[in-house]
N, C-alpha and C. Protein backbone atom coordinates (compact mmCIF):
# COMPACT_ATOMS: atom_id res chain seq x y z
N UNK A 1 -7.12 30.72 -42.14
CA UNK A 1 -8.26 29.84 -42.28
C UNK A 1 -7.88 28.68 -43.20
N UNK A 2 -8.13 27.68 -42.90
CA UNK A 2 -8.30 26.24 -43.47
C UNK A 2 -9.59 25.84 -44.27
N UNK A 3 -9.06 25.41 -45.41
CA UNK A 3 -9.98 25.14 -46.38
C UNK A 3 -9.59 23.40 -46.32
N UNK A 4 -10.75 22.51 -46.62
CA UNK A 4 -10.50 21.04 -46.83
C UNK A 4 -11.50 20.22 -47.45
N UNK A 5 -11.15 19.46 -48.42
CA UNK A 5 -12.36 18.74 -49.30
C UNK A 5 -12.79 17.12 -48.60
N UNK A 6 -13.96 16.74 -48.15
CA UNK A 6 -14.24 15.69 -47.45
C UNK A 6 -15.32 14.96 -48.20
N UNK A 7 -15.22 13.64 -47.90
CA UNK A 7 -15.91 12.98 -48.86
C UNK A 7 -16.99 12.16 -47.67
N UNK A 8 -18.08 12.38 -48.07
CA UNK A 8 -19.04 11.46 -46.87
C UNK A 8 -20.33 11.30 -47.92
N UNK A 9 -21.22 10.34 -47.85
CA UNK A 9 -22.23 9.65 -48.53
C UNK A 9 -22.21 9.79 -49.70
N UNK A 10 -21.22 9.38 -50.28
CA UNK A 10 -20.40 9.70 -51.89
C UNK A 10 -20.42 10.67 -52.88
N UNK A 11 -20.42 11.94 -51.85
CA UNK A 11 -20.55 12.96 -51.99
C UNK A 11 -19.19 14.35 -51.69
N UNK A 12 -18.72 15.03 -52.38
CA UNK A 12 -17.42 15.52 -51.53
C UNK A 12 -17.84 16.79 -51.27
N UNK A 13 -17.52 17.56 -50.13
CA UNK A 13 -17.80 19.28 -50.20
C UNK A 13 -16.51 19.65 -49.83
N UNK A 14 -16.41 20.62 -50.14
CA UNK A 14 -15.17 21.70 -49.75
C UNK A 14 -15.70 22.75 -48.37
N UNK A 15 -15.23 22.52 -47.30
CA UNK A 15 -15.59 22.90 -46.00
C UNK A 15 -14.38 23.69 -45.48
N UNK A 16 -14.71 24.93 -44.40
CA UNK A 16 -13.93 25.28 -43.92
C UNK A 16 -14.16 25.59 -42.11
N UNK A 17 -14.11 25.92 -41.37
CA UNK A 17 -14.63 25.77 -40.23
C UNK A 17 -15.81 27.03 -39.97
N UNK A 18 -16.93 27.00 -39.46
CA UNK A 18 -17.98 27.49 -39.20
C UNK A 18 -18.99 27.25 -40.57
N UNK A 19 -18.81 26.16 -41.17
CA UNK A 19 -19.56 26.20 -42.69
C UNK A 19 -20.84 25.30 -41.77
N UNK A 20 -21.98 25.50 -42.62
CA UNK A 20 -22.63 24.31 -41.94
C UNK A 20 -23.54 23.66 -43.64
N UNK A 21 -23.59 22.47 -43.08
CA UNK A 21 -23.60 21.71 -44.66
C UNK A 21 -24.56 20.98 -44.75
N UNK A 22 -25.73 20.33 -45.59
CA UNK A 22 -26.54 19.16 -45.22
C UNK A 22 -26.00 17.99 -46.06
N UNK A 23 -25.62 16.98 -45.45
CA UNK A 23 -25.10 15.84 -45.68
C UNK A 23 -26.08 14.77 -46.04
N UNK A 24 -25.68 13.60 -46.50
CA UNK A 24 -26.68 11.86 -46.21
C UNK A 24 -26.38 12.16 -44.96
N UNK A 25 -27.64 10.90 -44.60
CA UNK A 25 -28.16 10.66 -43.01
C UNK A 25 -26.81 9.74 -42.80
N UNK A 26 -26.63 10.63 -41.26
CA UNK A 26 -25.56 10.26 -40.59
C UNK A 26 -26.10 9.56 -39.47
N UNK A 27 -25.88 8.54 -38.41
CA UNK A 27 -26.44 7.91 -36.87
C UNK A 27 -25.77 9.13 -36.41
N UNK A 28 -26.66 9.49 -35.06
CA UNK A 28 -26.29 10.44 -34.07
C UNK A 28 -27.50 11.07 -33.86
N UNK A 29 -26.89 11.64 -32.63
CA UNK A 29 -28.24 12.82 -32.21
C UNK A 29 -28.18 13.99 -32.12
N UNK A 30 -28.60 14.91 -32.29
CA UNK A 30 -28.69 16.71 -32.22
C UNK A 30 -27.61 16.93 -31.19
N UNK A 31 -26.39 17.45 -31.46
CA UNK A 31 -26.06 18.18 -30.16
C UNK A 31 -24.24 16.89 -30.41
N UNK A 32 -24.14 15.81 -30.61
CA UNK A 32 -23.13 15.01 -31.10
C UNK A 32 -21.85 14.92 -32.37
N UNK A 33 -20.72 14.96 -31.36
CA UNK A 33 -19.71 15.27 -32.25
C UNK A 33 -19.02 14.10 -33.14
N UNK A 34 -19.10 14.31 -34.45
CA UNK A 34 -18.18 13.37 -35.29
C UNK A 34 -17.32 14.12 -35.97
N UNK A 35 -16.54 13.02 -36.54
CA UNK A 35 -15.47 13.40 -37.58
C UNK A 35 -15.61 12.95 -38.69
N UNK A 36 -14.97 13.58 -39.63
CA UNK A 36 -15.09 13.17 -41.03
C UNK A 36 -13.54 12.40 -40.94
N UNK A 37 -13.79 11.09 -41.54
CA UNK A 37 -12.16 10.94 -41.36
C UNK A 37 -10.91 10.83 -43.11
N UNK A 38 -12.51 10.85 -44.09
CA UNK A 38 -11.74 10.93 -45.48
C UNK A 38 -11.18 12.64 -45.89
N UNK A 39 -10.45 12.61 -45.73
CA UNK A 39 -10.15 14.06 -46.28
C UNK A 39 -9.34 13.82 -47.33
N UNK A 40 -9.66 14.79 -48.46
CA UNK A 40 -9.04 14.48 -49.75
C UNK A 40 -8.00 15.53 -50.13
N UNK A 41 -8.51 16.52 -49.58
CA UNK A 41 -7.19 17.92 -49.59
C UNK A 41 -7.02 18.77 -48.62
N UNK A 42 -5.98 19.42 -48.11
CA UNK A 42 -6.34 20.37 -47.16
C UNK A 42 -5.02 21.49 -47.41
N UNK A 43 -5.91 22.81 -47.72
CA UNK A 43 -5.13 24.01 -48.15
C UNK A 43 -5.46 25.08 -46.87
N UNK A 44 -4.63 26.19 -47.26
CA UNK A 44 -4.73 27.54 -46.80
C UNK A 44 -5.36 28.01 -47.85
N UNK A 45 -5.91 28.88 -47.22
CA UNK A 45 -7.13 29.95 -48.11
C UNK A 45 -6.34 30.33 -49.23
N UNK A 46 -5.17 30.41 -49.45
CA UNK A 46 -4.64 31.04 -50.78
C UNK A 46 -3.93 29.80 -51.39
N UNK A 47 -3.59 28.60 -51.05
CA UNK A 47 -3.20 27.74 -51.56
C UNK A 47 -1.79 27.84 -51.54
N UNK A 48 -1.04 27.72 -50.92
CA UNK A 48 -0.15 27.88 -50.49
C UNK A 48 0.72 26.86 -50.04
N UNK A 49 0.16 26.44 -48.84
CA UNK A 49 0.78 25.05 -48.31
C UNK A 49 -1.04 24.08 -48.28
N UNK A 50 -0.70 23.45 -50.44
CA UNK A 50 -1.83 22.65 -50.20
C UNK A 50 -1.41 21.38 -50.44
N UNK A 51 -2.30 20.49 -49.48
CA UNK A 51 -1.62 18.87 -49.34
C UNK A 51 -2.89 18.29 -49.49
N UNK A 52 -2.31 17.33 -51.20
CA UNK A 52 -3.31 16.56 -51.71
C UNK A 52 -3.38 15.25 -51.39
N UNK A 53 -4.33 14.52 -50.91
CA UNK A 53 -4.33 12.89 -50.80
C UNK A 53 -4.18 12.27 -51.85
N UNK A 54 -3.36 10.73 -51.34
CA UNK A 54 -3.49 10.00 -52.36
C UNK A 54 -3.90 8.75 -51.44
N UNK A 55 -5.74 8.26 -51.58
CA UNK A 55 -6.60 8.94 -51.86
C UNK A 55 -6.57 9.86 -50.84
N UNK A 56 -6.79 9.61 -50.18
CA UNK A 56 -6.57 10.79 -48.93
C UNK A 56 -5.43 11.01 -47.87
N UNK A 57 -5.69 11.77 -47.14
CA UNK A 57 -4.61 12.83 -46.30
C UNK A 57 -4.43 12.07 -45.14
N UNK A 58 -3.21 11.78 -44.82
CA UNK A 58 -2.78 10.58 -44.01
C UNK A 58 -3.30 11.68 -42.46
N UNK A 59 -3.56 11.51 -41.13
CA UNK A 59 -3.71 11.62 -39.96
C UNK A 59 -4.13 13.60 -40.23
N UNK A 60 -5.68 13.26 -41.06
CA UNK A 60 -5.92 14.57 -41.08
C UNK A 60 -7.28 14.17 -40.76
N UNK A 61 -7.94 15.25 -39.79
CA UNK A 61 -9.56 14.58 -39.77
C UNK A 61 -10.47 15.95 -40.10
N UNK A 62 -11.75 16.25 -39.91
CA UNK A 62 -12.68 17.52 -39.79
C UNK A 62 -13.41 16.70 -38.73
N UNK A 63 -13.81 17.38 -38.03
CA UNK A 63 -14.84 17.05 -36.61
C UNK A 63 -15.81 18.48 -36.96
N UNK A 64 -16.94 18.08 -36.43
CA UNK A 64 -18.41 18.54 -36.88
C UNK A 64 -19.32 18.20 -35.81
N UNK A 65 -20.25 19.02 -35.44
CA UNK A 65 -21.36 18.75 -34.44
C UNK A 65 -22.66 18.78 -34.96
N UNK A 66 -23.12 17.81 -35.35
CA UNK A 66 -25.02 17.50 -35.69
C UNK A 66 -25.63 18.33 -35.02
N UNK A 67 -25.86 19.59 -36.26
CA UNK A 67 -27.54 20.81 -35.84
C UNK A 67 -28.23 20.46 -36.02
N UNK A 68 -29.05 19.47 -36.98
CA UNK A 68 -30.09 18.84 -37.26
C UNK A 68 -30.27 17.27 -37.84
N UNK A 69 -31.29 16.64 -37.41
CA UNK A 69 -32.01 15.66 -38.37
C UNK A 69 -33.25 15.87 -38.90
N UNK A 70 -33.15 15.89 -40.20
CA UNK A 70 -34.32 16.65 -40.79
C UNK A 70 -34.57 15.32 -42.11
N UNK A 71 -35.56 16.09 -42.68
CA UNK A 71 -36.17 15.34 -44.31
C UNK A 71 -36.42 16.64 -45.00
N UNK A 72 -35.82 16.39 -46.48
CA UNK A 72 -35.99 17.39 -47.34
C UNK A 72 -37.01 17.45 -47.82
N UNK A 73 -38.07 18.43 -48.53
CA UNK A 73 -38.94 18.80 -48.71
C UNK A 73 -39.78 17.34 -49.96
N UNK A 74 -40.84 17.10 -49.77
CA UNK A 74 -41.36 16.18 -50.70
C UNK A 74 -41.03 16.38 -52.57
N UNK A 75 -40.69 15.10 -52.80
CA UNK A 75 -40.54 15.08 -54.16
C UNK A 75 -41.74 14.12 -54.78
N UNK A 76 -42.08 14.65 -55.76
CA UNK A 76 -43.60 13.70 -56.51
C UNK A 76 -43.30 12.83 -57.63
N UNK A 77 -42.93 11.68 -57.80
CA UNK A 77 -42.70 10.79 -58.77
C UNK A 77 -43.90 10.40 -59.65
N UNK A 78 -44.16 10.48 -60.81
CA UNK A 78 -45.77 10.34 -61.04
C UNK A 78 -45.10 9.48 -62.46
N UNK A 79 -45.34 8.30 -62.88
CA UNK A 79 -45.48 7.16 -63.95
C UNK A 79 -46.80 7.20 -64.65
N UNK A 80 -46.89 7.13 -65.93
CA UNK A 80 -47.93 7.33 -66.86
C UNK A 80 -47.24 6.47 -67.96
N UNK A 81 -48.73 5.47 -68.51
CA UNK A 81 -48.39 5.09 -69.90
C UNK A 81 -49.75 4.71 -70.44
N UNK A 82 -49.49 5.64 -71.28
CA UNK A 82 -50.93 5.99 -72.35
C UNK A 82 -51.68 4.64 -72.80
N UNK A 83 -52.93 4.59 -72.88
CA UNK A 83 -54.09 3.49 -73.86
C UNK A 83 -54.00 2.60 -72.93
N UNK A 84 -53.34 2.46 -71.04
CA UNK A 84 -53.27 1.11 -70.75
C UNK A 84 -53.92 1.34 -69.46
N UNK A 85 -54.23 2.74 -68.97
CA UNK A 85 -55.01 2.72 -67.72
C UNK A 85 -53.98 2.75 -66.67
N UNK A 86 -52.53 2.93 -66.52
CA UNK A 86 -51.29 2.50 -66.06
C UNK A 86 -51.29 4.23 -65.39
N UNK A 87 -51.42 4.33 -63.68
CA UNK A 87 -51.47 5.60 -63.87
C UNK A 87 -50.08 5.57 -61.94
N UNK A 88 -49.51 5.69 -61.39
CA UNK A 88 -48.81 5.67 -60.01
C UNK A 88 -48.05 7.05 -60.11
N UNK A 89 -48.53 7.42 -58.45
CA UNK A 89 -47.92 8.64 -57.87
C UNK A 89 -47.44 7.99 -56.48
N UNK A 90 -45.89 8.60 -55.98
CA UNK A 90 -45.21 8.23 -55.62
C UNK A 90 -44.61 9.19 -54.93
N UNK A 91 -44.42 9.47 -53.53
CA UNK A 91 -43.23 10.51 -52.88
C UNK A 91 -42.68 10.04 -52.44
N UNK A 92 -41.82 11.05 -52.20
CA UNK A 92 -40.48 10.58 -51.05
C UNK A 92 -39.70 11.79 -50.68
N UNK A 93 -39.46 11.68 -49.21
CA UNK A 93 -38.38 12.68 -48.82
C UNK A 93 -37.35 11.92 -48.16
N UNK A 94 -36.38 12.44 -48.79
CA UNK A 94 -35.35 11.99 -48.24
C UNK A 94 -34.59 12.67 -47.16
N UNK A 95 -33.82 11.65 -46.02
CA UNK A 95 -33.37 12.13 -45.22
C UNK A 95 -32.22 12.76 -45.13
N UNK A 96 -31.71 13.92 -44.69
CA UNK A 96 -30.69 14.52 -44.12
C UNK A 96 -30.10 14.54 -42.66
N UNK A 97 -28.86 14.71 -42.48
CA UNK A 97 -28.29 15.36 -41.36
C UNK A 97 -27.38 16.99 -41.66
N UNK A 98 -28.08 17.91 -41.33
CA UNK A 98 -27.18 19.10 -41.23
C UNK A 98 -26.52 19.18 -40.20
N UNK A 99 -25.12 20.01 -40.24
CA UNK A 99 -24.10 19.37 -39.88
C UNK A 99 -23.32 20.96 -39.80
N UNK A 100 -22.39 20.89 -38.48
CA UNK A 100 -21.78 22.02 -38.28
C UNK A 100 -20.00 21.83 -38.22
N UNK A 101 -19.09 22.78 -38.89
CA UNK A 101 -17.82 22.31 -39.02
C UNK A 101 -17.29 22.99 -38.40
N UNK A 102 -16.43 22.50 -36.84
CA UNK A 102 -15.98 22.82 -35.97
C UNK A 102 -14.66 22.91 -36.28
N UNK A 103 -13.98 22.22 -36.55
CA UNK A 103 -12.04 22.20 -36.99
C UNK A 103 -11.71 21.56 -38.01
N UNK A 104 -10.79 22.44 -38.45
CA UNK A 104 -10.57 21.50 -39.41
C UNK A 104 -9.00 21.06 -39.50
């Protein structure tokens, strides 16, 4: 098994194949294959034969198939400042793509 660290919405995970991950919003649709094309390391499960990028791993990719487009659960932003009547509530969910790791 292949272990490999990938960097996508300036974010890095350590992935191995059948992982499934929620990422930043990626374009695509349910069911569509991409690749990750920054890869920053890629080992054997024991580390063994591991090859580090500088920044990254020359003609190494991860390809992945979009399980979902979703939004993460609501977050409540609420601003207060005392004696002035100053009162705002604010949500937001932000979007995801979960994401399935086919090869690595």
């Amino acid at each position: 098994m292949t272990i490999a660290v990938i960097k996508t919405g300036g974010k890095q995970y350590k992935v191995s194949k059948g992982d499934k991950l929620k990422v930043e919003k990626l374009a695509g649709e349910v069911g569509d294959k991409i690749e990750f094309e920054e890869v920053l390391l890629v080992s054997d499960e024991k580390g063994a034969k591991l090859t580090i990028g500088q920044p990254t791993v020359k003609d190494k990719t991860v390809s992945a198939t979009i399980v979902a487009q979703e939004r993460a659960p609501k977050v409540t932003v609420i601003k207060y400042k005392r004696k002035t009547r100053y009162r705002k509530k604010q949500g937001h969910r932000q979007p995801y793509t979960q994401v399935e790791i086919t090869n690595v």
